[in-house]
C-alpha atoms as a PDB file:
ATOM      1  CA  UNK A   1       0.000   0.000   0.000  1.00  0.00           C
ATOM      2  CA  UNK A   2       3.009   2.265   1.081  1.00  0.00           C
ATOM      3  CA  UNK A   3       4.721   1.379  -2.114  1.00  0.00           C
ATOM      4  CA  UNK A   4       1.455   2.197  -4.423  1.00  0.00           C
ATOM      5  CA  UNK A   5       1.116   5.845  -2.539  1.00  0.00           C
ATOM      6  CA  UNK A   6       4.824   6.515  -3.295  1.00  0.00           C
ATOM      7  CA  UNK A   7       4.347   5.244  -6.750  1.00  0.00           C
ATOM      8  CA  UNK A   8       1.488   7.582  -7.244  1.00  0.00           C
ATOM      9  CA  UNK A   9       3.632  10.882  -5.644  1.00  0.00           C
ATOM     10  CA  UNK A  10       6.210   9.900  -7.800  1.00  0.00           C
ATOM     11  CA  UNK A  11       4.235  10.081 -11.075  1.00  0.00           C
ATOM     12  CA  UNK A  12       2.096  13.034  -9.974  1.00  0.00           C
ATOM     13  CA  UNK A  13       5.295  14.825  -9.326  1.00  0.00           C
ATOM     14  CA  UNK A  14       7.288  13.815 -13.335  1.00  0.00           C
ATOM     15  CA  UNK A  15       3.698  15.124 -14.423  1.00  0.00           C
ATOM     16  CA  UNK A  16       4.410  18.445 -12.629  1.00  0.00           C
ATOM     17  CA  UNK A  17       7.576  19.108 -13.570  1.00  0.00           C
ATOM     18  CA  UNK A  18       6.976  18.050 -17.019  1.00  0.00           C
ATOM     19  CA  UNK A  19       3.927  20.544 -17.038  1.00  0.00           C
ATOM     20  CA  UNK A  20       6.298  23.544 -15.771  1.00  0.00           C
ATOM     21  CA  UNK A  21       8.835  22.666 -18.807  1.00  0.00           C
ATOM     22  CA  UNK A  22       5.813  23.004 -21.081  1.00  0.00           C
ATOM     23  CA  UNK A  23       4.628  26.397 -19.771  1.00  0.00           C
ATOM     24  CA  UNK A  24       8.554  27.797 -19.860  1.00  0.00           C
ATOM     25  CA  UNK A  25       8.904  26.982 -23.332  1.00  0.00           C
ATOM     26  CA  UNK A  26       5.400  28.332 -24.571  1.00  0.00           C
ATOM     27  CA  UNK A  27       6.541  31.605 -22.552  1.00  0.00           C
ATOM     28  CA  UNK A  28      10.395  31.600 -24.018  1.00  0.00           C
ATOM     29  CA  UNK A  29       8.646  31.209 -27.864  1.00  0.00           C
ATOM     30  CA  UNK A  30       6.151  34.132 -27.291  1.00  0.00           C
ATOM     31  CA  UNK A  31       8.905  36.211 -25.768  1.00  0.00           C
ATOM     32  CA  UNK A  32      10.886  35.290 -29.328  1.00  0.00           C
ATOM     33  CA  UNK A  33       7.667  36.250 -31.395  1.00  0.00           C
ATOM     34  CA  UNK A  34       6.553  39.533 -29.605  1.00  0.00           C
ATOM     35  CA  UNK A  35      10.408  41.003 -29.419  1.00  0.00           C
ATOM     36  CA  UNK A  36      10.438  41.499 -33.358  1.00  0.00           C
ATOM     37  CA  UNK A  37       7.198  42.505 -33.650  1.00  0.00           C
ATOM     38  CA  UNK A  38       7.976  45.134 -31.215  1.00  0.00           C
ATOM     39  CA  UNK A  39      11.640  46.250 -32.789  1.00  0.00           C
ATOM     40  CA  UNK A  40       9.800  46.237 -36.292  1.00  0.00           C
ATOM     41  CA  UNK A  41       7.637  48.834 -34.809  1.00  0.00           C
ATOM     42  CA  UNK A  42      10.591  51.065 -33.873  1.00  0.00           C
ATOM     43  CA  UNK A  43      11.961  50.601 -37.238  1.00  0.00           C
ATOM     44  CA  UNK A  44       8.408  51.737 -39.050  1.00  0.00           C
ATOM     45  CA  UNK A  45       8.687  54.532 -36.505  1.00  0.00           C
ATOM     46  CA  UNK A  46      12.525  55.797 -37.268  1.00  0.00           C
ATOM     47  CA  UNK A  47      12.118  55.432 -40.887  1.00  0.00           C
ATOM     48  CA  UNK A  48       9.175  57.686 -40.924  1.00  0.00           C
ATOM     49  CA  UNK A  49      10.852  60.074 -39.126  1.00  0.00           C
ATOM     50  CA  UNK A  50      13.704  60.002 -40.976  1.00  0.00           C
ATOM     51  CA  UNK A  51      11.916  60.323 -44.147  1.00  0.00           C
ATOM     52  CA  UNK A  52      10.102  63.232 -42.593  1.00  0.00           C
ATOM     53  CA  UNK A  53      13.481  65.077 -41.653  1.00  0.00           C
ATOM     54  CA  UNK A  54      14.306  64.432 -45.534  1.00  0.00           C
ATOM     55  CA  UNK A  55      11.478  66.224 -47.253  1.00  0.00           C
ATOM     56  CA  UNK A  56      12.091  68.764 -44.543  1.00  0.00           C
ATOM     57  CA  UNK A  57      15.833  69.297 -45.340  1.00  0.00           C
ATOM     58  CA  UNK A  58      14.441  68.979 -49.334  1.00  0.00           C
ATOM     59  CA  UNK A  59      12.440  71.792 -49.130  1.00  0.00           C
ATOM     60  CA  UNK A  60      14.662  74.217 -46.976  1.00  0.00           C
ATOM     61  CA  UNK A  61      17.343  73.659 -49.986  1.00  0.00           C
ATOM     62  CA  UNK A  62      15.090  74.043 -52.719  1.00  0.00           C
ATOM     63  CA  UNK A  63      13.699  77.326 -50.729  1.00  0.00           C
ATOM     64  CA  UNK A  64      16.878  78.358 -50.477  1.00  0.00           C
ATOM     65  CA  UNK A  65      18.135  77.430 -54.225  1.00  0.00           C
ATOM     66  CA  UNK A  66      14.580  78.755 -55.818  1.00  0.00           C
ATOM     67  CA  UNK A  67      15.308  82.351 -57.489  1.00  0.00           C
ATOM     68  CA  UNK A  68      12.094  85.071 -56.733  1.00  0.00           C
ATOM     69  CA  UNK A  69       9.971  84.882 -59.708  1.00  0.00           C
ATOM     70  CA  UNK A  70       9.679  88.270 -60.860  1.00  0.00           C
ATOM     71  CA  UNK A  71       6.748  89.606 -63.022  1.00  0.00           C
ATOM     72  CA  UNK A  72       7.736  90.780 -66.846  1.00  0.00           C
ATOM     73  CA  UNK A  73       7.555  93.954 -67.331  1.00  0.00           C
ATOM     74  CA  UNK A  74       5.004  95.136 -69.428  1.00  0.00           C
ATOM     75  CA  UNK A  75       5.802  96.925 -72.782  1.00  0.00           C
ATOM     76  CA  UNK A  76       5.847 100.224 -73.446  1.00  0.00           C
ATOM     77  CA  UNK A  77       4.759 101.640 -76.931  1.00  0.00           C
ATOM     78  CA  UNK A  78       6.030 104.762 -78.642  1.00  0.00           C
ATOM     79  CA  UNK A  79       2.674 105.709 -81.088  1.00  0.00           C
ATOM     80  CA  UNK A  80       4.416 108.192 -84.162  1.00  0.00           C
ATOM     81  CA  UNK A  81       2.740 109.430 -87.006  1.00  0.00           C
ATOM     82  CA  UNK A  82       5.340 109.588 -90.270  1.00  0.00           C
ATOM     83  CA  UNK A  83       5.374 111.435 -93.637  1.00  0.00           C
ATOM     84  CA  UNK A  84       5.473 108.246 -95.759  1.00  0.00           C
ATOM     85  CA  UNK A  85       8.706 109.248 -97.424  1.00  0.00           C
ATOM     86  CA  UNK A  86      10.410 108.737 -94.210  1.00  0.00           C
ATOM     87  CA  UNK A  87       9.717 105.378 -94.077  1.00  0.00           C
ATOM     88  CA  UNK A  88      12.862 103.761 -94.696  1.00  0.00           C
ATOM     89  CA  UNK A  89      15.353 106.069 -92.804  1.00  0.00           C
ATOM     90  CA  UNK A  90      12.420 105.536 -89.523  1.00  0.00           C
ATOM     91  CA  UNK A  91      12.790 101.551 -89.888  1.00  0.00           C
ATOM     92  CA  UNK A  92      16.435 101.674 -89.426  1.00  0.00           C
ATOM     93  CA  UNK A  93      16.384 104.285 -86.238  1.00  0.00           C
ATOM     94  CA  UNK A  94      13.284 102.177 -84.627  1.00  0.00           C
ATOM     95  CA  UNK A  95      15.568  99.462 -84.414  1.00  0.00           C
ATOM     96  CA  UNK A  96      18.353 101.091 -83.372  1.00  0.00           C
ATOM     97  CA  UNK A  97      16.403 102.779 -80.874  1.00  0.00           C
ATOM     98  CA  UNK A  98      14.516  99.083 -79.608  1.00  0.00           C
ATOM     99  CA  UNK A  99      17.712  97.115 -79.805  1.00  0.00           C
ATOM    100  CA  UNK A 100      19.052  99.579 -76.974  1.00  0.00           C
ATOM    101  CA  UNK A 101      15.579  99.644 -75.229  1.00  0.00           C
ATOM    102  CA  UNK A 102      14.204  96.670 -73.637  1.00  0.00           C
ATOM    103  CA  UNK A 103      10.245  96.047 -73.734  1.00  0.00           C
ATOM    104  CA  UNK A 104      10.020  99.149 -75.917  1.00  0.00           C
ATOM    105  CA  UNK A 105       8.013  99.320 -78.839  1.00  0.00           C
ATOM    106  CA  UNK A 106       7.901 102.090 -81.603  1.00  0.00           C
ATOM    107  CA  UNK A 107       4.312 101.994 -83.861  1.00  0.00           C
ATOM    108  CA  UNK A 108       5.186 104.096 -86.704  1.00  0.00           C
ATOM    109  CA  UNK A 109       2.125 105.041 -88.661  1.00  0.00           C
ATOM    110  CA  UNK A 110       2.839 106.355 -92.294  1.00  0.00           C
ATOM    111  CA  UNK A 111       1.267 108.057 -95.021  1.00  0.00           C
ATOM    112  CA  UNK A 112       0.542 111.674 -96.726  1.00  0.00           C
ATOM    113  CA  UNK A 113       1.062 114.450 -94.291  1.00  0.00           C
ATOM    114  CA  UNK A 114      -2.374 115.753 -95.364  1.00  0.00           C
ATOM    115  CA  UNK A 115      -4.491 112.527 -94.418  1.00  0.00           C
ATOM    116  CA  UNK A 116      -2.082 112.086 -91.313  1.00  0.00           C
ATOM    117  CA  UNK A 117      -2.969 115.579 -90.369  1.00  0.00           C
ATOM    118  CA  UNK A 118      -6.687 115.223 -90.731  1.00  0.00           C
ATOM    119  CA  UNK A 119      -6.687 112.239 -89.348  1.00  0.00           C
ATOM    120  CA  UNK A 120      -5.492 113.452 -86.315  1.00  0.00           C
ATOM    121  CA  UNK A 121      -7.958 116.946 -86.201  1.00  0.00           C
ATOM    122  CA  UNK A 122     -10.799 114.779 -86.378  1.00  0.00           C
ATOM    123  CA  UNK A 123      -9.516 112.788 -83.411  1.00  0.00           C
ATOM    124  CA  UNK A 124      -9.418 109.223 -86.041  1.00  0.00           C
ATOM    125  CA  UNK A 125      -6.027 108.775 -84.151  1.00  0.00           C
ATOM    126  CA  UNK A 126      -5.877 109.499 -80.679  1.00  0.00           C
ATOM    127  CA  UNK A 127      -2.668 107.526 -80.022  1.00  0.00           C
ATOM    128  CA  UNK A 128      -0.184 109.791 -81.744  1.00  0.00           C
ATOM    129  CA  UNK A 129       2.980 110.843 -79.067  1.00  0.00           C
ATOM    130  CA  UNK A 130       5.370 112.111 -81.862  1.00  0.00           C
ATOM    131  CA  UNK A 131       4.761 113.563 -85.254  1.00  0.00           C
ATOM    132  CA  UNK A 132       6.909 113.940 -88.341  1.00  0.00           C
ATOM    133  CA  UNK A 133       6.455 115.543 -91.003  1.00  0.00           C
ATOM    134  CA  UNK A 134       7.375 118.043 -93.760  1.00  0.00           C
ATOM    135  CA  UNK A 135       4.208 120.209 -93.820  1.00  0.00           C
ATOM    136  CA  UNK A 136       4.287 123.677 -92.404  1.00  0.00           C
ATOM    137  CA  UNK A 137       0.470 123.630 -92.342  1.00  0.00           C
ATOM    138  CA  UNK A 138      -0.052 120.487 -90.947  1.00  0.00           C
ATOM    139  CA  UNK A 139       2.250 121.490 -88.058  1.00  0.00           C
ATOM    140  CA  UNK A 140       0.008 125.045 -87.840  1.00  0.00           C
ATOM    141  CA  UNK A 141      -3.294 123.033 -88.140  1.00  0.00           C
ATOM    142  CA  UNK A 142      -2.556 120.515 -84.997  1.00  0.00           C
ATOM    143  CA  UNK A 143      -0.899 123.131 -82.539  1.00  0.00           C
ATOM    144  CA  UNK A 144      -3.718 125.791 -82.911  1.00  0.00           C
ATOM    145  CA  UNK A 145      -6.211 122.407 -82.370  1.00  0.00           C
ATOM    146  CA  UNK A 146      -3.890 121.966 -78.834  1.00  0.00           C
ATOM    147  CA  UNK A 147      -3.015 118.577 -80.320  1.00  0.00           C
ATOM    148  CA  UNK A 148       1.055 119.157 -80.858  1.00  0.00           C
ATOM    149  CA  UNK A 149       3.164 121.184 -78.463  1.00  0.00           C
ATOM    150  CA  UNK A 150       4.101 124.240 -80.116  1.00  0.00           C
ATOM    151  CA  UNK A 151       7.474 124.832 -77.849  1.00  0.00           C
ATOM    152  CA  UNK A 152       8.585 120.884 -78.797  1.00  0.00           C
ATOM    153  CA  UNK A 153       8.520 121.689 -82.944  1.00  0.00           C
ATOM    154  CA  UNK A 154      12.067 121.360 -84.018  1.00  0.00           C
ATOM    155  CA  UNK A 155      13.167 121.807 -88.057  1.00  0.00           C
ATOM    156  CA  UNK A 156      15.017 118.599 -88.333  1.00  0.00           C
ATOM    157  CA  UNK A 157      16.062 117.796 -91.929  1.00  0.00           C
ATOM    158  CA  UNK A 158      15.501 118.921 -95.662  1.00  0.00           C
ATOM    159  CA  UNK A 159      15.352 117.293 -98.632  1.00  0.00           C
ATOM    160  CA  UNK A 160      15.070 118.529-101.703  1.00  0.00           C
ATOM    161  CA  UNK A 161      14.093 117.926-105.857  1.00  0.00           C
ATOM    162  CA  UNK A 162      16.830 117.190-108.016  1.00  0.00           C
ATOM    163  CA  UNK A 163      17.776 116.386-111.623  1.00  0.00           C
ATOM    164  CA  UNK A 164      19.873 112.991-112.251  1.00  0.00           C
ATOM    165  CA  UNK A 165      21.255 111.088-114.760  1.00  0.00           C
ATOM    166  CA  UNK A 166      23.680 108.081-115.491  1.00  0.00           C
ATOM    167  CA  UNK A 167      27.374 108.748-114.664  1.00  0.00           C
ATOM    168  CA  UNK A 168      28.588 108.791-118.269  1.00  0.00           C
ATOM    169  CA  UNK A 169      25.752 111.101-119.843  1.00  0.00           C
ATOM    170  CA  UNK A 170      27.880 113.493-121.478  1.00  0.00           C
ATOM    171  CA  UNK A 171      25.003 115.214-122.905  1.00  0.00           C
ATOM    172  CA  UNK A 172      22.656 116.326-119.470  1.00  0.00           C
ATOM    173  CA  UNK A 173      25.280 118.639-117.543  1.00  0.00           C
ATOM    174  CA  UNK A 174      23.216 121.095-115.916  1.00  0.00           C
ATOM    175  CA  UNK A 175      19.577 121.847-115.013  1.00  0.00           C
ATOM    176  CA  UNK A 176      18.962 124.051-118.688  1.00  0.00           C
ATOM    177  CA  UNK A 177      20.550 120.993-120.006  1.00  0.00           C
ATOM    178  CA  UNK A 178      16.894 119.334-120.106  1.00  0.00           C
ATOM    179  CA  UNK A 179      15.201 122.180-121.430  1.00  0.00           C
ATOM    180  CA  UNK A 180      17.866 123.121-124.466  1.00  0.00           C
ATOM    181  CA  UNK A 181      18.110 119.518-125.746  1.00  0.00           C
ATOM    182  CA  UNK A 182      14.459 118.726-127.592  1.00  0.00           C
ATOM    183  CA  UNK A 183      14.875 115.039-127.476  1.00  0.00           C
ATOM    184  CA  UNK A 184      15.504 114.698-123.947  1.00  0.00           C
ATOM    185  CA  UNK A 185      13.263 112.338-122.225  1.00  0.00           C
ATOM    186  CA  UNK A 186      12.810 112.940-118.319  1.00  0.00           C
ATOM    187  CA  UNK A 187      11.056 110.568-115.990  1.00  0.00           C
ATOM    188  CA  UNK A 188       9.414 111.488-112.771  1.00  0.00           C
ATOM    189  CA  UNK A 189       7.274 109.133-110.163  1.00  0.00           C
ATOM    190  CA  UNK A 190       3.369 109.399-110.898  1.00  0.00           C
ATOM    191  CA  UNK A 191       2.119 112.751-108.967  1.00  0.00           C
ATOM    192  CA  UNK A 192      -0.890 111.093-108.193  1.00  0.00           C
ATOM    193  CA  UNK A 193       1.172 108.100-105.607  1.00  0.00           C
ATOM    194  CA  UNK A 194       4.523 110.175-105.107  1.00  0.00           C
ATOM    195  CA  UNK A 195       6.040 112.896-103.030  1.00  0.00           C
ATOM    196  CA  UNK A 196       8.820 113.432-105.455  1.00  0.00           C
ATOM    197  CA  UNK A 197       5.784 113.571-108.322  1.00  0.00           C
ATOM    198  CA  UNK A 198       3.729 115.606-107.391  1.00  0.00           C
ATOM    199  CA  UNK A 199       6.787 118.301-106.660  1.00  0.00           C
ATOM    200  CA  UNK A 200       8.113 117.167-109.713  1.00  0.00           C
ATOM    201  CA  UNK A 201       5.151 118.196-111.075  1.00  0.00           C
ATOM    202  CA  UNK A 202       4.844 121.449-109.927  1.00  0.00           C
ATOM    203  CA  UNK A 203       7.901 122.341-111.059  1.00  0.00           C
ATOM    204  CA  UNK A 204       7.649 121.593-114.702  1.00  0.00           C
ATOM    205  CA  UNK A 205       4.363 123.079-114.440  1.00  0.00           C
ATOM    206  CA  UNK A 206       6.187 126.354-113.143  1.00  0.00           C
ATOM    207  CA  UNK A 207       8.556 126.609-115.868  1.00  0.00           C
ATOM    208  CA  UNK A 208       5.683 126.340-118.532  1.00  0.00           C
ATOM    209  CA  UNK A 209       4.820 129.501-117.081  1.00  0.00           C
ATOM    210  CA  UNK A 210       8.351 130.384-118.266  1.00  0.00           C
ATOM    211  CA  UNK A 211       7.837 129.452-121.234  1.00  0.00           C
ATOM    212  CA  UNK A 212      10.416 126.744-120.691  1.00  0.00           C
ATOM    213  CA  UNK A 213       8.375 122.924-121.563  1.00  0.00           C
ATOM    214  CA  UNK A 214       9.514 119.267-121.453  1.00  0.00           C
ATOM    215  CA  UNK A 215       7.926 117.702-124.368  1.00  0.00           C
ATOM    216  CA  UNK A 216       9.117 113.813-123.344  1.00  0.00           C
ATOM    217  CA  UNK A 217       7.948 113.028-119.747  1.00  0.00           C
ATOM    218  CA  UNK A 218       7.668 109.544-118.807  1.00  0.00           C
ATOM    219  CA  UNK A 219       5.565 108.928-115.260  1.00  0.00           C
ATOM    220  CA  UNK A 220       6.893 105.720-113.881  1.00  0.00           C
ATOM    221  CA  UNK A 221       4.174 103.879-110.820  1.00  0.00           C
ATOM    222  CA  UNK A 222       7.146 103.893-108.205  1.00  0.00           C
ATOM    223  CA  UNK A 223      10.452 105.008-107.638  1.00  0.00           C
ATOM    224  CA  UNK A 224      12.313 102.035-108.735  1.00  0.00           C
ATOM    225  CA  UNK A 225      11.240 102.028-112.219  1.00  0.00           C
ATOM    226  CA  UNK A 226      12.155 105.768-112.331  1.00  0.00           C
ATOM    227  CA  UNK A 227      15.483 104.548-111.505  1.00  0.00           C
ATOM    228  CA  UNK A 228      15.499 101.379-113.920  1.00  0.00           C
ATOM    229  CA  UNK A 229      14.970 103.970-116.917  1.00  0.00           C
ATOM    230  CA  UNK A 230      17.514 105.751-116.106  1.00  0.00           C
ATOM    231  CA  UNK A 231      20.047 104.060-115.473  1.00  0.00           C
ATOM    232  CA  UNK A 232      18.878 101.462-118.579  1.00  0.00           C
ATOM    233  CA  UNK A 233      19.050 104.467-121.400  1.00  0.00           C
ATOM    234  CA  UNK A 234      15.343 104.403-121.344  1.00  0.00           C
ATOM    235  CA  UNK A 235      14.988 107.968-120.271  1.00  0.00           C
ATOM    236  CA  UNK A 236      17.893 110.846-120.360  1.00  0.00           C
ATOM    237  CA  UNK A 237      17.330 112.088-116.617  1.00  0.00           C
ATOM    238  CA  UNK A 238      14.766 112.273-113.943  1.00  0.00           C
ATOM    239  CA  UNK A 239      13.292 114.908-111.596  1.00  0.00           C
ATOM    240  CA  UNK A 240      13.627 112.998-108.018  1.00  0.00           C
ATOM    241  CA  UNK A 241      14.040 113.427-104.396  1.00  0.00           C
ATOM    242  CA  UNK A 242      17.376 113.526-103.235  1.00  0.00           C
ATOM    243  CA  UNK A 243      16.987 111.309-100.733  1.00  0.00           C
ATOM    244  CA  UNK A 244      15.652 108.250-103.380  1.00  0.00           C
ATOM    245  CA  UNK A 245      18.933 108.414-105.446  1.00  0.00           C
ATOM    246  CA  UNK A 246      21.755 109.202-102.892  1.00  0.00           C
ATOM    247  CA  UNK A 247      22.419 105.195-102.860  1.00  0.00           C
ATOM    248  CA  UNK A 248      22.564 104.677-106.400  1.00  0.00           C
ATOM    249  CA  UNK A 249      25.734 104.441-107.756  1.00  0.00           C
ATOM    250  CA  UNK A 250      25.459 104.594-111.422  1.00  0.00           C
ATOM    251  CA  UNK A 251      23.473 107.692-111.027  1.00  0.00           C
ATOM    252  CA  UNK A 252      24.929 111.501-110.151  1.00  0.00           C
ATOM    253  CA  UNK A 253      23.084 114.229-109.364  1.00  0.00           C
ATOM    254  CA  UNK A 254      23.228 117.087-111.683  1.00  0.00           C
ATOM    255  CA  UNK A 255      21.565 120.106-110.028  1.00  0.00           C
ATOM    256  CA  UNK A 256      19.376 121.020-107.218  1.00  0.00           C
ATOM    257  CA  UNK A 257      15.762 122.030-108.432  1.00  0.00           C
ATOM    258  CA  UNK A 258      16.017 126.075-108.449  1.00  0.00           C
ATOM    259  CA  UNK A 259      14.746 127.402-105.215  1.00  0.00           C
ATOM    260  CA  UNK A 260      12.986 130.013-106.658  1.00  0.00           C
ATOM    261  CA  UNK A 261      10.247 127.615-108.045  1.00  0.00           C
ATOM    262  CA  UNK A 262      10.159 124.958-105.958  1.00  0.00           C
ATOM    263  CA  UNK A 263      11.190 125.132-102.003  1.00  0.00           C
ATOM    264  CA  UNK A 264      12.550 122.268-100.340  1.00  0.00           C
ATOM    265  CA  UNK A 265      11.125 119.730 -98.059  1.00  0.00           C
ATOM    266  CA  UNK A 266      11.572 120.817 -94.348  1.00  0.00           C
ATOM    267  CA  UNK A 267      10.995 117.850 -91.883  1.00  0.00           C
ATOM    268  CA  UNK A 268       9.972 118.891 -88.699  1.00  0.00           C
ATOM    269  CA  UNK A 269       9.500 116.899 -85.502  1.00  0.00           C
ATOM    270  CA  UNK A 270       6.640 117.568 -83.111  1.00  0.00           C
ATOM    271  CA  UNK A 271       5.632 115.992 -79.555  1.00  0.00           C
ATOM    272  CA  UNK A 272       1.914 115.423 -78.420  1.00  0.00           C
ATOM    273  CA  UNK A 273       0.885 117.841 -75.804  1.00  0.00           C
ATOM    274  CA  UNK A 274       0.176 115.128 -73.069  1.00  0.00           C
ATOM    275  CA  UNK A 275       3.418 113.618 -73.453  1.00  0.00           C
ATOM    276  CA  UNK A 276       5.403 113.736 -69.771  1.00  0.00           C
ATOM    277  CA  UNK A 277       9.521 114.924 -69.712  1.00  0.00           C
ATOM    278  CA  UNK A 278      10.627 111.598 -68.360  1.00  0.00           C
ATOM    279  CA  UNK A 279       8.387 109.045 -70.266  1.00  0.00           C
ATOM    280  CA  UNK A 280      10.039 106.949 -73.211  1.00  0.00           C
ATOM    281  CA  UNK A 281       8.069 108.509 -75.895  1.00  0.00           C
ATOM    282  CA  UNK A 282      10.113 112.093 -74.563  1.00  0.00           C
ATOM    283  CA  UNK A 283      13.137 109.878 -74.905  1.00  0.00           C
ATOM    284  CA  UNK A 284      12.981 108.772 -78.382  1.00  0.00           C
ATOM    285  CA  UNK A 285      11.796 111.969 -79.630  1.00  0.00           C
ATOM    286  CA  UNK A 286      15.249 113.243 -77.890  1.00  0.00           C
ATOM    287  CA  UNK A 287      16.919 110.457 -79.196  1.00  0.00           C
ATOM    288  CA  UNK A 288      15.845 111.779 -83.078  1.00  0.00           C
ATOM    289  CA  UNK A 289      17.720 114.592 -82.753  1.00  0.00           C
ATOM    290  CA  UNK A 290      20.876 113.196 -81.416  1.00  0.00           C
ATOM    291  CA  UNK A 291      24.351 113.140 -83.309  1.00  0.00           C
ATOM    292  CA  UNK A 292      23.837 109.491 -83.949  1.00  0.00           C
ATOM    293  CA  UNK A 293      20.348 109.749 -85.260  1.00  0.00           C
ATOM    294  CA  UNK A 294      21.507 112.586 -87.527  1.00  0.00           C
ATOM    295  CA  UNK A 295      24.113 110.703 -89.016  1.00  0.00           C
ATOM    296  CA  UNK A 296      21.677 107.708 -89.966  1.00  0.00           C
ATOM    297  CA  UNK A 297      19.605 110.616 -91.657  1.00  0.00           C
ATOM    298  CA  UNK A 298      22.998 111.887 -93.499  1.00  0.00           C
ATOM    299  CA  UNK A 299      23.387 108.200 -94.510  1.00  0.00           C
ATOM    300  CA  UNK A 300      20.255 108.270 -96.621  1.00  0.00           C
ATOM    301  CA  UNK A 301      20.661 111.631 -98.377  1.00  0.00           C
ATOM    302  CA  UNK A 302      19.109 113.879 -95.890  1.00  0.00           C
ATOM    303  CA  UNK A 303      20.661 117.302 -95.506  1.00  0.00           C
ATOM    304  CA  UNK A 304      21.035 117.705 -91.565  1.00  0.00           C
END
């Protein structure tokens, strides 16, 4: 009976202890599993932060790297109104003048100093800052209507009518030259489309009054075929501005028109009277006058 009993401790005892070694282990493998669980956390965590600290130190460089943006400055326009004969001389100073200008902008509106002028008086253009021109009247008509500023008119340039022919004409050597010789042929530019016509016109209409006549006048549509005849043989001379031939070099100029019938063209530059002394379209109208404008205006025939 003893020996039963002891049996029984004995066995209810191995079951103990083997009951303990099963609870230690369960504890040791859940104290394995929860301890990466736990550092994996701390890793999500640090990485976060870390990535947080990047985009932080990301944006402080690009803040400081990023130049201000500024806003373009809007451009200013200079509004003229031209005598159409200027045309070419005014592209070459526009650019001159915009080149040297940043976000400035020179509209140059051209055409006969009569329509110009009444254009203006009837307020059809209401932009004009600077006007140029060769008419006397014109320049009368817009400062008594308080559109031009009479103390701002300055007498720029003058250009004038005269008589050309080729380089090796031996037979056209003076201005009487066209009027002694019967079979001389003269061209002009159609009065009706031309500056240089319509003077040209006047003036052999004045020395009919003198009893002095061309009986061979060609009218050419433009100045270019004026200058083709010429130079061709097609015509012995021609009655143009001084200004349209002072490039052409197998032309010469003969003779002035006489001032006593014809007077020369006197370009004269006015300024708007709302224009301000410091704005751009002051500047440019300053600029016109300067020794480098006037050179450019000596360049294309221009007496200055």
């Amino acid at each position: 009976m003893i020996r039963k009993n002891a049996l029984r401790w004995a066995l209810l005892l191995s079951l103990c202890v083997l009951l303990a070694a099963c609870s230690n282990d369960d504890e040791k493998e859940s104290s394995e599993t929860d301890e990466p669980k736990e550092n994996s956390e701390v890793t999500k965590e640090e990485e976060a932060s870390d990535a947080t600290a990047s985009e932080e130190t990301d944006s402080e460089q690009t803040s400081d790297t990023e130049e201000p943006v500024s806003e373009e400055e809007e451009s200013q326009v200079v509004h003229m109104t031209v005598e159409e004969s200027l045309e070419d001389v005014m592209t070459e100073l526009i650019s001159i003048f915009e080149e040297e200008h940043e976000n400035v902008e020179i509209d140059a509106q051209y055409g006969h100093t009569e329509s110009l002028t009444e254009d203006l008086i009837n307020g059809d253009d209401q932009d004009m800052d600077i006007y140029f021109s060769s008419s006397d009247q014109g320049y009368e008509s817009l400062v008594e209507a308080g559109i031009l500023d009479q103390l701002a008119t300055k007498y720029l340039l003058i250009n004038e009518i005269v008589l050309v022919t080729t380089e090796d004409n031996e037979d056209i050597t003076s201005y009487d030259s066209i009027f002694k010789n019967d079979d001389a042929t003269l061209s002009i530019v159609n009065p009706e489309s031309s500056l240089s016509g319509s003077h040209a016109e006047e003036l052999i209409q004045a020395e009919k009054s003198n009893e002095r006549t061309i009986e061979n006048i060609e009218k050419s549509n433009d100045i270019d075929t004026a200058v083709s005849d010429i130079k061709e043989g097609k015509t012995d001379a021609g009655l143009l501005l001084r200004t349209e031939v002072s490039e052409e070099e197998d032309l010469k100029i003969v003779s002035r028109a006489p001032r006593s019938l014809t007077d020369p063209f006197v370009y004269s530059l006015g300024l708007s009277q709302d224009i301000a002394d410091d704005s751009v379209a002051k500047e440019f109208y300053r600029f016109l006058q300067s020794e480098e404008a006037l050179e450019v205006f000596a360049n294309y025939g221009y007496i200055v």
